[in-house]
N, C-alpha and C. Protein backbone atom coordinates (compact mmCIF):
# COMPACT_ATOMS: atom_id res chain seq x y z
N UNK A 1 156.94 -88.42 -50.54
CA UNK A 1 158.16 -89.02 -51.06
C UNK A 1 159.02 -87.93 -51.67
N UNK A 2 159.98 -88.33 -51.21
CA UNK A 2 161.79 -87.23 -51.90
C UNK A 2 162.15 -88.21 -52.57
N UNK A 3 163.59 -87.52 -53.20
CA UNK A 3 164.80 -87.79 -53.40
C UNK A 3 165.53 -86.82 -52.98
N UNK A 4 166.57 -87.32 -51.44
CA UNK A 4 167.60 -86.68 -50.79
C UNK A 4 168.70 -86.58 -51.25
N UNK A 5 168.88 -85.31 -51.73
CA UNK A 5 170.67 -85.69 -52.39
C UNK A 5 171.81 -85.10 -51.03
N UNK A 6 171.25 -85.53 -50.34
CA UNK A 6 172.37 -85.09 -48.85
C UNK A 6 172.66 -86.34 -48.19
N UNK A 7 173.08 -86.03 -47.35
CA UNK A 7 173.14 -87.55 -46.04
C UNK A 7 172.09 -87.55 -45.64
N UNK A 8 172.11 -89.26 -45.57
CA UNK A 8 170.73 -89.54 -45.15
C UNK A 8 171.32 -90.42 -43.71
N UNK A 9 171.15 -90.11 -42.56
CA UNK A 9 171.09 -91.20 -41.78
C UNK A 9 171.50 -92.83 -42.04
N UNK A 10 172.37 -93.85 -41.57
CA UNK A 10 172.36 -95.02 -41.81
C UNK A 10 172.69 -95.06 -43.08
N UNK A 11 172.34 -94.76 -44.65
CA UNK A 11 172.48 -95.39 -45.51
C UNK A 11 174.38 -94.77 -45.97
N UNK A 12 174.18 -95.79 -47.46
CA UNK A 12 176.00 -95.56 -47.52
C UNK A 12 176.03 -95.29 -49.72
N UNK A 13 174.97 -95.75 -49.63
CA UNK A 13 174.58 -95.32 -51.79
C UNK A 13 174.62 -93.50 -51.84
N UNK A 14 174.25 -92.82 -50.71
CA UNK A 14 174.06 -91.71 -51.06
C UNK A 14 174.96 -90.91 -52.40
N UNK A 15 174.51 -89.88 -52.85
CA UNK A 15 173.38 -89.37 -52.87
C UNK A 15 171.91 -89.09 -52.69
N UNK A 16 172.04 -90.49 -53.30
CA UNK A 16 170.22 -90.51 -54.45
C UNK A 16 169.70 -91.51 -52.85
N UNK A 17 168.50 -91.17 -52.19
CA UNK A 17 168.04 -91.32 -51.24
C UNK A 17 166.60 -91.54 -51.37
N UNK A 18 165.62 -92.48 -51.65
CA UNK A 18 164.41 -92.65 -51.93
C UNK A 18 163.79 -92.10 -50.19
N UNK A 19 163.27 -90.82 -49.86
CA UNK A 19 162.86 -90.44 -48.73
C UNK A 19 161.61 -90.37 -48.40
N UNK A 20 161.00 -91.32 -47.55
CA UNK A 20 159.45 -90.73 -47.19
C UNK A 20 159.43 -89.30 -46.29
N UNK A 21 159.11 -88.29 -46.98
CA UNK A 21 158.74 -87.09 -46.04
C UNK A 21 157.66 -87.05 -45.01
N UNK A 22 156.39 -87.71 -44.94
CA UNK A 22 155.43 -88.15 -44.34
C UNK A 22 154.55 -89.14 -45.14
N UNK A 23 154.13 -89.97 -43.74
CA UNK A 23 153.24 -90.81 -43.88
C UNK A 23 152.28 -90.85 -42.51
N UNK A 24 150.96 -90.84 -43.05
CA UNK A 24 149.86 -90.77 -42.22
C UNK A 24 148.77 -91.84 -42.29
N UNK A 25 148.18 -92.55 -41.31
CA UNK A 25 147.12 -93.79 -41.96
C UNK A 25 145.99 -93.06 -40.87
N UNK A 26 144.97 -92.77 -40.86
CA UNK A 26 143.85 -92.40 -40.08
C UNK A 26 143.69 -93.23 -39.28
N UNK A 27 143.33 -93.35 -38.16
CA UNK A 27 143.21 -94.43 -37.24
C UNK A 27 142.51 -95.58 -37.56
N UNK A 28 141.01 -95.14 -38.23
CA UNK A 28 140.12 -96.41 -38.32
C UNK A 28 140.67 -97.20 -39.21
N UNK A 29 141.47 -96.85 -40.49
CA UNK A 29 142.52 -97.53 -40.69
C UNK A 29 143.87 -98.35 -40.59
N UNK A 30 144.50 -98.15 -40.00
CA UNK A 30 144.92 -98.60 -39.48
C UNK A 30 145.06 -100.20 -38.90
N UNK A 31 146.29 -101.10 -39.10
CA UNK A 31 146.00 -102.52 -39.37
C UNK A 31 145.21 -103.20 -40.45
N UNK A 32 145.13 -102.51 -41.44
CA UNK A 32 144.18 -103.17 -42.94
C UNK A 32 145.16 -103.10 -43.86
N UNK A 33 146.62 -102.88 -43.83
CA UNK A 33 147.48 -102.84 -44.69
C UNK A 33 147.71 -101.67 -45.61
N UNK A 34 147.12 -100.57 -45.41
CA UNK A 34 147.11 -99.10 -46.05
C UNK A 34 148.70 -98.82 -46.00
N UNK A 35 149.33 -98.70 -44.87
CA UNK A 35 150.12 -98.15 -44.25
C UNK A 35 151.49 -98.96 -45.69
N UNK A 36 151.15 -100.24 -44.83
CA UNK A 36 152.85 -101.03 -45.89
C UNK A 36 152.30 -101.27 -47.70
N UNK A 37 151.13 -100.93 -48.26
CA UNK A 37 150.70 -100.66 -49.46
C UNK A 37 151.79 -99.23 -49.77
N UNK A 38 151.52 -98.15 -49.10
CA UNK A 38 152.13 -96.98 -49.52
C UNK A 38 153.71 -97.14 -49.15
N UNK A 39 154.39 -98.17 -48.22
CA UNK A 39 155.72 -97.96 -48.38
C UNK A 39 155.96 -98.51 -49.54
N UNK A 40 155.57 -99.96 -49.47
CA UNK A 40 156.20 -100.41 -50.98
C UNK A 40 155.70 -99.65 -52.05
N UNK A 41 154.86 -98.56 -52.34
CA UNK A 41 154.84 -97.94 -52.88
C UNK A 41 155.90 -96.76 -53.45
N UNK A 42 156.39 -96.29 -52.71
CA UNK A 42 157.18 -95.79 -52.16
C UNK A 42 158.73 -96.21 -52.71
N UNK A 43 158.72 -97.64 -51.78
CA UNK A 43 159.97 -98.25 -52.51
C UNK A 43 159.76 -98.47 -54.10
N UNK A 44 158.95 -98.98 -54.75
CA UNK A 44 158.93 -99.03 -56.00
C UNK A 44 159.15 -97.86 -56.71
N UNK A 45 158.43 -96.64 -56.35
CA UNK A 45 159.42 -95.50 -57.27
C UNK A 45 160.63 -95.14 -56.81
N UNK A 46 160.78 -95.35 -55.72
CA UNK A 46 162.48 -95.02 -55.46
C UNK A 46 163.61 -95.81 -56.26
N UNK A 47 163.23 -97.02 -56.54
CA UNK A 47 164.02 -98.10 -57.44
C UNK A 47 163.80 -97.31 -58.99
N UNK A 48 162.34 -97.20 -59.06
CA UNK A 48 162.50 -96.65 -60.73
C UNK A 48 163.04 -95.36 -60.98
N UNK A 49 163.42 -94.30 -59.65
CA UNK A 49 164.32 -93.52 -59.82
C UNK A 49 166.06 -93.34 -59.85
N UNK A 50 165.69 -94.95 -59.65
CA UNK A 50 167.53 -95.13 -59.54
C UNK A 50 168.42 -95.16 -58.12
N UNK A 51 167.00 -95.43 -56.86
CA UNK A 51 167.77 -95.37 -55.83
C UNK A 51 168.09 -96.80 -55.26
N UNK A 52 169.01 -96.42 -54.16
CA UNK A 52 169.39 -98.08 -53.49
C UNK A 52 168.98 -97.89 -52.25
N UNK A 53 168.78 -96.51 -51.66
CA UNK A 53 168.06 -97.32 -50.26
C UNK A 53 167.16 -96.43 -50.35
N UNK A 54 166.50 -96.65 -48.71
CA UNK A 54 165.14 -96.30 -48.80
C UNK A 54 164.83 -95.62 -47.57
N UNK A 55 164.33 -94.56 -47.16
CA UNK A 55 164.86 -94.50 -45.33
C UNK A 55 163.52 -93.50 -44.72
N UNK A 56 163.45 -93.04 -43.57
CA UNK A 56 162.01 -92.24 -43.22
C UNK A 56 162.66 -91.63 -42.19
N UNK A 57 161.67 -91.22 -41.30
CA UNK A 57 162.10 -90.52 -39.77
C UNK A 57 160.96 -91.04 -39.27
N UNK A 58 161.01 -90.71 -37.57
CA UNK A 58 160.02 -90.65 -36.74
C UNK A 58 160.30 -89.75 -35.43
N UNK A 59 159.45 -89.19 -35.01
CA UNK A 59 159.95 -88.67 -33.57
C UNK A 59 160.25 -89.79 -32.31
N UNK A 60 160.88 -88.78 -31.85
CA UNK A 60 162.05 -90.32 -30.89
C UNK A 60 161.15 -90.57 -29.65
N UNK A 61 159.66 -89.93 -29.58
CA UNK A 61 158.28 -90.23 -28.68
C UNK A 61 157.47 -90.96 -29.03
N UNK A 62 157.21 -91.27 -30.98
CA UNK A 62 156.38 -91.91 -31.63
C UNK A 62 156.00 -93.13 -31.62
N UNK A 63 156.17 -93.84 -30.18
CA UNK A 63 156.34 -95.20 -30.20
C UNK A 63 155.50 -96.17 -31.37
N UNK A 64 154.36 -95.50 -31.62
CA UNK A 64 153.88 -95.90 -32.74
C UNK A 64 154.53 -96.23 -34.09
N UNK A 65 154.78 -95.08 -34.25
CA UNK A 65 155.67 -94.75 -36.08
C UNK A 65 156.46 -95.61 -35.98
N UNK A 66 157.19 -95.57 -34.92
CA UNK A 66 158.62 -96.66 -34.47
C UNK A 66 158.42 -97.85 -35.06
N UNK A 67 157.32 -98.37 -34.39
CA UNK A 67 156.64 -100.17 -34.45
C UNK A 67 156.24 -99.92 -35.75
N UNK A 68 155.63 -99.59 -35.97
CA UNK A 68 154.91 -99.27 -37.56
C UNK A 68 156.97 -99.43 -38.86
N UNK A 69 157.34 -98.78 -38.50
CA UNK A 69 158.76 -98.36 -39.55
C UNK A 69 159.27 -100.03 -39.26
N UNK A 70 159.50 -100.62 -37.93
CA UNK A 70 159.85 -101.52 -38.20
C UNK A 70 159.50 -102.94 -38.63
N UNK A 71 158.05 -102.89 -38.46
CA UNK A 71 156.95 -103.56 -38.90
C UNK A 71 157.05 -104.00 -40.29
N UNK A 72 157.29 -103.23 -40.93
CA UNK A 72 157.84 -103.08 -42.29
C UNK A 72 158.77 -103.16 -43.57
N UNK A 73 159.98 -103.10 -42.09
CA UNK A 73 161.22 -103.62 -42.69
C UNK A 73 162.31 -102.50 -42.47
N UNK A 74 162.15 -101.56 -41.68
CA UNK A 74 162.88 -100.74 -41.58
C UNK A 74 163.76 -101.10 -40.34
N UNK A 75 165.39 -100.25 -40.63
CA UNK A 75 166.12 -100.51 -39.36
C UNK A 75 166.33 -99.64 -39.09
N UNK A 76 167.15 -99.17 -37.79
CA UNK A 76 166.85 -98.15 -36.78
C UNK A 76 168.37 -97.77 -36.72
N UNK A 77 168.61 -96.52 -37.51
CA UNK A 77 169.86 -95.56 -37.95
C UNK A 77 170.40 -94.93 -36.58
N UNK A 78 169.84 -93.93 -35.75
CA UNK A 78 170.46 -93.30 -35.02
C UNK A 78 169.11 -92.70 -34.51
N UNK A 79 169.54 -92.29 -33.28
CA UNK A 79 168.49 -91.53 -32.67
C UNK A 79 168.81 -89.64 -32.45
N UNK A 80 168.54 -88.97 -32.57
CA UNK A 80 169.25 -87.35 -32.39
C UNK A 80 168.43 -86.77 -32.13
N UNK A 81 169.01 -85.95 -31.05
CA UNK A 81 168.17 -84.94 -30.39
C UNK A 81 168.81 -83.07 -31.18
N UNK A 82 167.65 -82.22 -31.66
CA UNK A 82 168.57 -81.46 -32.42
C UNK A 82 168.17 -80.31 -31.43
N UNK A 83 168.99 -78.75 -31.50
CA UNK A 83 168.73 -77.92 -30.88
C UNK A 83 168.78 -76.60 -31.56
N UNK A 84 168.13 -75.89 -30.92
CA UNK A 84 168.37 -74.22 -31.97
C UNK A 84 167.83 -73.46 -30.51
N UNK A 85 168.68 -72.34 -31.10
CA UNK A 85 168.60 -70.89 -30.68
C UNK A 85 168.54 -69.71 -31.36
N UNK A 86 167.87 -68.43 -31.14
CA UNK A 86 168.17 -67.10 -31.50
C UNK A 86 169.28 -66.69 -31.59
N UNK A 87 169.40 -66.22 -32.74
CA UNK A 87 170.62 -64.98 -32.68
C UNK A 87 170.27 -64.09 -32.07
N UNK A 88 171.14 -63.79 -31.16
CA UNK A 88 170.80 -62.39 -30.17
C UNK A 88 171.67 -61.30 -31.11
C-alpha cells in the first residue's frame, strides 16, 4: 500500500490516492477470502489517511488479477501499453 500524490488512472480526488503497490495470495489460498480481507484492508487505511479513492494495476495478460480486481469491486480505468528505449 501507497499514497500516490500523482495521477492516478480513472480517479478525479487526486492527489491523495490510497494505492495497492502489490498484492499476492499463494495459490493454495486462494478462494478462502485472503485476497478481499487485504483489500478492504487496504481500503480502511486509505480512508483513515484521508483518501477518496482507491485504485491498483494489473498486467493487461493477468487475466487472473483482472477477475480477482473486479471481483472485488474494482472498475476498469484504461488499459496502456508503455514503451522505452536507450539513449543512444
Amino acid at each position: 500500500m501507497s499514497i500516490r500524490n500523482d495521477y492516478v488512472e480513472g480517479t478525479t480526488s487526486g492527489p491523495v490516492v490510497a494505492y495497492i503497490e502489490g498484492l499476492y495470495v499463494k495459490p493454495d489460498f486462494r478462494g478462502t477470502g485472503v485476497g478481499r480481507m487485504l483489500v478492504e484492508a487496504g481500503e480502511r487505511w486509505g480512508r483513515m489517511m484521508g483518501c477518496r479513492h482507491y485504485a491498483s494495476d494489473a498486467d493487461l495478460n493477468n487475466d487472473e488479477s483482472i477477475k480477482f480486481h473486479k471481483k472485488v469491486g474494482f472498475d476498469e480505468a484504461n488499459r496502456i501499453v508503455c514503451f522505452t528505449r536507450n539513449i543512444r
